[in-house]
C-alpha atoms as a PDB file:
ATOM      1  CA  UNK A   1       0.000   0.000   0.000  1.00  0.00           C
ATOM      2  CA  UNK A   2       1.031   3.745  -0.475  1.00  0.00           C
ATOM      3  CA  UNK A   3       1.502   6.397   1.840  1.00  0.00           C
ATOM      4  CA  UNK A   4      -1.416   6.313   3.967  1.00  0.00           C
ATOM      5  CA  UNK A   5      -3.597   9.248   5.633  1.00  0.00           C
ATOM      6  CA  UNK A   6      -6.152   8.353   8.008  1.00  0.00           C
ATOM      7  CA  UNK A   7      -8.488  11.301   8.645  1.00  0.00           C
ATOM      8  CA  UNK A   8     -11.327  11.002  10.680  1.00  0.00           C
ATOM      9  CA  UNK A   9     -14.418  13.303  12.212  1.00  0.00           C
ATOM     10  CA  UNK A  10     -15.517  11.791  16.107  1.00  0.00           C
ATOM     11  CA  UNK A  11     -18.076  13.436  18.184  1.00  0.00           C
ATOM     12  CA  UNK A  12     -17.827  11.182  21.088  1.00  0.00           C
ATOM     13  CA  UNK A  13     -14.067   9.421  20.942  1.00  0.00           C
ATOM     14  CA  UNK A  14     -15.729   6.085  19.019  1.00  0.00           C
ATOM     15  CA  UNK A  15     -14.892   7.066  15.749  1.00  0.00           C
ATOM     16  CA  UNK A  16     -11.505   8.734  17.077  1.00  0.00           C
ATOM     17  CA  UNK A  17     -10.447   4.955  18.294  1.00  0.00           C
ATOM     18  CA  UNK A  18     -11.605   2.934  14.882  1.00  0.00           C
ATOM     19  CA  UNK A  19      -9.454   5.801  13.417  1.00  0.00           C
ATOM     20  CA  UNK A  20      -6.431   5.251  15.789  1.00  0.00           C
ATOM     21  CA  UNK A  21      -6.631   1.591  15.242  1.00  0.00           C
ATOM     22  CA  UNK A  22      -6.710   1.737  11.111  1.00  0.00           C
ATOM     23  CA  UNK A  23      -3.018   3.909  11.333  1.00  0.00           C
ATOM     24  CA  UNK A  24      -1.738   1.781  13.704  1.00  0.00           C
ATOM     25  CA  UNK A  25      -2.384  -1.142  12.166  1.00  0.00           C
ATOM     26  CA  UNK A  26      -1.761   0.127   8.416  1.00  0.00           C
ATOM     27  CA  UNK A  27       1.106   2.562   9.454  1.00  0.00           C
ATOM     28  CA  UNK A  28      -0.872   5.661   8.262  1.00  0.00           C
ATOM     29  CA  UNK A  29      -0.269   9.297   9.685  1.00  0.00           C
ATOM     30  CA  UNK A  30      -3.231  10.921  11.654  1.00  0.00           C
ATOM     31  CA  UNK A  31      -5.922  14.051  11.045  1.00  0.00           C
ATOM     32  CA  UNK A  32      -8.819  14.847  13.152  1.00  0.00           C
ATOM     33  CA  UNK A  33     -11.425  17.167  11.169  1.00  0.00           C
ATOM     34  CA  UNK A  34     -12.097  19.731  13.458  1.00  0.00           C
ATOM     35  CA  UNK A  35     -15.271  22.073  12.211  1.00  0.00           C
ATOM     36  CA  UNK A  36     -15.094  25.551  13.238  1.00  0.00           C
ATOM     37  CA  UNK A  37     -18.632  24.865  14.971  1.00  0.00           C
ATOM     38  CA  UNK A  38     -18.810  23.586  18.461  1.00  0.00           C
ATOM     39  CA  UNK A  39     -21.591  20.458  18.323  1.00  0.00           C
ATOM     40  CA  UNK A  40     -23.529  20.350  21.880  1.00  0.00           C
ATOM     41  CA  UNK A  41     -22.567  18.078  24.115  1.00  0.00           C
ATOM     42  CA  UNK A  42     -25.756  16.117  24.317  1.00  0.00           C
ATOM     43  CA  UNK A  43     -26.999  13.369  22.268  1.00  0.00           C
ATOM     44  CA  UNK A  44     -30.504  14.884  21.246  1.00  0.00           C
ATOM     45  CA  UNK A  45     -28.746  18.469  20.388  1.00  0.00           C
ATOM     46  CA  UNK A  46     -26.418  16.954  18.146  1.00  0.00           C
ATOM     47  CA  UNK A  47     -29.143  15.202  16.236  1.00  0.00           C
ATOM     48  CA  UNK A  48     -31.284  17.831  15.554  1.00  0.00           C
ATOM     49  CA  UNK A  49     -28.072  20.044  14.585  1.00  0.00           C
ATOM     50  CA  UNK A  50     -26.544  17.510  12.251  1.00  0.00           C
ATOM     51  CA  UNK A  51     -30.743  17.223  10.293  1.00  0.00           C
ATOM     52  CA  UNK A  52     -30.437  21.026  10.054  1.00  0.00           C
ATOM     53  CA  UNK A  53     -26.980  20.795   8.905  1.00  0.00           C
ATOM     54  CA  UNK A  54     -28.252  18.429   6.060  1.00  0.00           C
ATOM     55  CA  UNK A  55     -31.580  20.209   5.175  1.00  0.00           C
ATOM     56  CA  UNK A  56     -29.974  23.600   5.107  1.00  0.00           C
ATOM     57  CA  UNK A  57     -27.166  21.810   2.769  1.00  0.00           C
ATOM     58  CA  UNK A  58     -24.215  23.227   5.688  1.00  0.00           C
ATOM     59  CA  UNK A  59     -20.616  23.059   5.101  1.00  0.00           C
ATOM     60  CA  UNK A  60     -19.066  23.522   8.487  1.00  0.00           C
ATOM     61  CA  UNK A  61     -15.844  24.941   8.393  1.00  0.00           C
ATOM     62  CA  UNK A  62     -12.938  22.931   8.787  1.00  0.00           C
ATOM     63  CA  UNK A  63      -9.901  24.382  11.378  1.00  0.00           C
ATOM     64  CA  UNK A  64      -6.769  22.997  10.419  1.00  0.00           C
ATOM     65  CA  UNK A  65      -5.728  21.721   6.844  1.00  0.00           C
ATOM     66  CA  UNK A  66      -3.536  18.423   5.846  1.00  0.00           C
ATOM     67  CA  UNK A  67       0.185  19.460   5.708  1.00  0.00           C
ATOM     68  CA  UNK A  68       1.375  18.020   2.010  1.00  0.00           C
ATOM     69  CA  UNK A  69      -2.065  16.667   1.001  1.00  0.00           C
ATOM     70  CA  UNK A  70      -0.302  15.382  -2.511  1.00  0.00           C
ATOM     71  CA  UNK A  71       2.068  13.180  -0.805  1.00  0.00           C
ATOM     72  CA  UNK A  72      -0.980  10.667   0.285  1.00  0.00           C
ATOM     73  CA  UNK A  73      -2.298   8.014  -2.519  1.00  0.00           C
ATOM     74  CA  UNK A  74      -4.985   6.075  -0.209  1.00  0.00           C
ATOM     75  CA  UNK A  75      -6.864   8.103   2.090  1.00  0.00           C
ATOM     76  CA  UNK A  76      -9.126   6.456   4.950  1.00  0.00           C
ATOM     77  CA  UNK A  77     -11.680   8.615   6.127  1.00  0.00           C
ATOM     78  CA  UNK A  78     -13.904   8.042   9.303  1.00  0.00           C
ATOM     79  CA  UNK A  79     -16.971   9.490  10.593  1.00  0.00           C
ATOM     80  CA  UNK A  80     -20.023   8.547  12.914  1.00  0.00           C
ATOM     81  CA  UNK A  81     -23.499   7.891  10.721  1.00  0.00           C
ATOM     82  CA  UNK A  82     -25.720  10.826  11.333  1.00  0.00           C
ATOM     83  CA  UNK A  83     -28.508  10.758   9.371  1.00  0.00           C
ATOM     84  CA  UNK A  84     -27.998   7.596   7.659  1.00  0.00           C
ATOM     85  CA  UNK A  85     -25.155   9.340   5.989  1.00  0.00           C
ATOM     86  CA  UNK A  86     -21.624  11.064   6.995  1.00  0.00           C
ATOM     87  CA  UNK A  87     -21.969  14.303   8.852  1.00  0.00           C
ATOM     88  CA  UNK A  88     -21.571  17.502   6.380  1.00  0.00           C
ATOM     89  CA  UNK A  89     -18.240  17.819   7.830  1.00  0.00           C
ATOM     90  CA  UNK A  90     -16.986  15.136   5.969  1.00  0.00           C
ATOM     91  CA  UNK A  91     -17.806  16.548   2.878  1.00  0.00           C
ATOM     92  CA  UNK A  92     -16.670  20.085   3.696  1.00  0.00           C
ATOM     93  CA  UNK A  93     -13.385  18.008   4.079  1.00  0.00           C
ATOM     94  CA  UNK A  94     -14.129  16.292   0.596  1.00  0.00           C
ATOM     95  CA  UNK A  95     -14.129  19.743  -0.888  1.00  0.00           C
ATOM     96  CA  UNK A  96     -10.590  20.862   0.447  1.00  0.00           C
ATOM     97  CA  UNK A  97      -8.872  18.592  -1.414  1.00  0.00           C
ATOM     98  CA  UNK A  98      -8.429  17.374  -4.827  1.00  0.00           C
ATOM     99  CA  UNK A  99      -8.956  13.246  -4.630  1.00  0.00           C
ATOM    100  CA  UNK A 100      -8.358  12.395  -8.287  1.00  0.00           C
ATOM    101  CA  UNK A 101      -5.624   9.824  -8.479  1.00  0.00           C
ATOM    102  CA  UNK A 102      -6.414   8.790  -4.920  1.00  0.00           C
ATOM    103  CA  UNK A 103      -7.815   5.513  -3.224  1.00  0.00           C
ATOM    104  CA  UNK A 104     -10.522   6.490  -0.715  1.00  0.00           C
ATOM    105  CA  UNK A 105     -11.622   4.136   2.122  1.00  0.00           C
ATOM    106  CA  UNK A 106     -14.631   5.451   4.329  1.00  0.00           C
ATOM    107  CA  UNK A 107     -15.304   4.113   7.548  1.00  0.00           C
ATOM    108  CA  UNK A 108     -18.188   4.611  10.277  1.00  0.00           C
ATOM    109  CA  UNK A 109     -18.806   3.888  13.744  1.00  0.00           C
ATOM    110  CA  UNK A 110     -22.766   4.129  14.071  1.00  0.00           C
ATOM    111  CA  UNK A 111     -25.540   3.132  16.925  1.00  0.00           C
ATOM    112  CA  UNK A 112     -27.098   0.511  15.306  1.00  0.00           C
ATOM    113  CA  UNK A 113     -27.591   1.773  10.971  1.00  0.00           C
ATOM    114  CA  UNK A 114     -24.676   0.757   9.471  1.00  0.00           C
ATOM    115  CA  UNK A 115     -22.859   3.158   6.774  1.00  0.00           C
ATOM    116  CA  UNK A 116     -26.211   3.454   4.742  1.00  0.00           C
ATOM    117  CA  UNK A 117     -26.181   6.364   2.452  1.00  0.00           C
ATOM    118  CA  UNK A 118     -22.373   7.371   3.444  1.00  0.00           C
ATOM    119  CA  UNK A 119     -20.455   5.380   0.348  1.00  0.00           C
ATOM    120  CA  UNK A 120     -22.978   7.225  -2.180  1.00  0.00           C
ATOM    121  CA  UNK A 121     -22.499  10.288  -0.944  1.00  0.00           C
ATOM    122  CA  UNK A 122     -18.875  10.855  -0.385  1.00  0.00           C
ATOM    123  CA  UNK A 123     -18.780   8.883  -4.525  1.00  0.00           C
ATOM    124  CA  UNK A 124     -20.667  11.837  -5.191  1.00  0.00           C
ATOM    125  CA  UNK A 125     -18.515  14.959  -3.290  1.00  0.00           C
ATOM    126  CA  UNK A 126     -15.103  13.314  -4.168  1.00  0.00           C
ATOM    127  CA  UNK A 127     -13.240  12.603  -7.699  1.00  0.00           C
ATOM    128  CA  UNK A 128     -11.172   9.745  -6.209  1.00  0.00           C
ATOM    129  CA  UNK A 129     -11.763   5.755  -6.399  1.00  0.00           C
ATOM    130  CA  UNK A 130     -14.510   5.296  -3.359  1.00  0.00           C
ATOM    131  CA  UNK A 131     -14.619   2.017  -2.031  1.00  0.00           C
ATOM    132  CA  UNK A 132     -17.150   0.622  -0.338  1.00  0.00           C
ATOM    133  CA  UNK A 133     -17.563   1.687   3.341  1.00  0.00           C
ATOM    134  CA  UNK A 134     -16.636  -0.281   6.287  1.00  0.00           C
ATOM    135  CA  UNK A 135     -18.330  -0.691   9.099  1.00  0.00           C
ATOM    136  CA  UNK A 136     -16.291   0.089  12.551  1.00  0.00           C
ATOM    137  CA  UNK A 137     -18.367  -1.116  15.199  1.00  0.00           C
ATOM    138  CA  UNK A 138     -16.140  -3.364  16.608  1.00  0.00           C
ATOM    139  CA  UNK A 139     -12.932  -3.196  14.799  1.00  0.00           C
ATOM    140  CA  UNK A 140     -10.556  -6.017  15.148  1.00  0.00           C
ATOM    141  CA  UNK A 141      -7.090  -5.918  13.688  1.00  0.00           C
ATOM    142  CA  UNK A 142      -7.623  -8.417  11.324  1.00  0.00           C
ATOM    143  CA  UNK A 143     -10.627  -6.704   9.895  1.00  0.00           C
ATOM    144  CA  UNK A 144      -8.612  -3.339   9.192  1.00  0.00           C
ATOM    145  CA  UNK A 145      -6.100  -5.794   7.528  1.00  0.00           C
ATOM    146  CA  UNK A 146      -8.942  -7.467   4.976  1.00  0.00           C
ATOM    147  CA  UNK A 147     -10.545  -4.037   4.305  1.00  0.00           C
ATOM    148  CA  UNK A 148      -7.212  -2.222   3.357  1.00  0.00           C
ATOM    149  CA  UNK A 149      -5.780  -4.887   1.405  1.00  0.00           C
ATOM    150  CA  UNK A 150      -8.691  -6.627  -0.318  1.00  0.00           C
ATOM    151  CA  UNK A 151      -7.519  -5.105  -3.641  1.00  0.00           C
END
């Protein structure tokens, strides 16, 4: 596999650890996506938030930018499922960057939908190869290892 750049968006720490475990295991360097926007701390807050984010077609501002971009072929990017989809923040992040050339893995942690709508979505907001996403509830090593290198 190429250079490797595991960015991920985590509300709670659950998508932060499925992130933490893919570079380990696959040797890739770190980003958190950090929006501009605070999201509340509670549950039920953050829900209705993340609908009006999507109704209202949001792109929360991103903080921080990945240094050299360019020097990454495969890029695994993590969220949690809100809405049956990724959070708008992930495709703010989509926009940054130009993916064409580049191998994109998603990956969710969710409480109970599964990915969903996410694969579709990010196909549609980025100009690299999607692949399907994966499923982080429950990461093993082994898993990261048949996801990544399936191909």
């Amino acid at each position: 596999m190429s250079k490797l750049l595991v960015a991920y968006f985590s509300k709670t720490g659950t998508t932060k650890a499925a992130a933490e475990k893919i570079a380990r295991v696959a040797d890739g360097d770190l980003f958190e996506i950090v929006t501009e926007k605070k999201y509340p701390a509670s549950y039920a807050a953050t829900v209705i938030v993340g609908k009006k984010e999507q109704l209202m077609h949001e792109m929360p501002a991103i903080v921080s930018k990945v240094e050299n971009f360019d020097q990454y072929d495969t890029i695994a990017i993590g969220f949690p499922v809100w809405w049956f989809t990724c959070p708008r923040a992930i495709l703010s992040f989509l926009s940054q960057y130009d993916f064409a050339g580049k191998t994109v893995w998603p990956f969710c942690t969710h409480g109970g939908s599964g990915p969903k709508h996410s694969t579709d979505d990010i196909r549609k907001a980025c100009s690299g190869d999607v692949k399907d996403c994966l499923d982080a509830n429950g990461l093993t090593d082994d898993a990261v290892r048949r996801w990544l290198y399936s191909e």
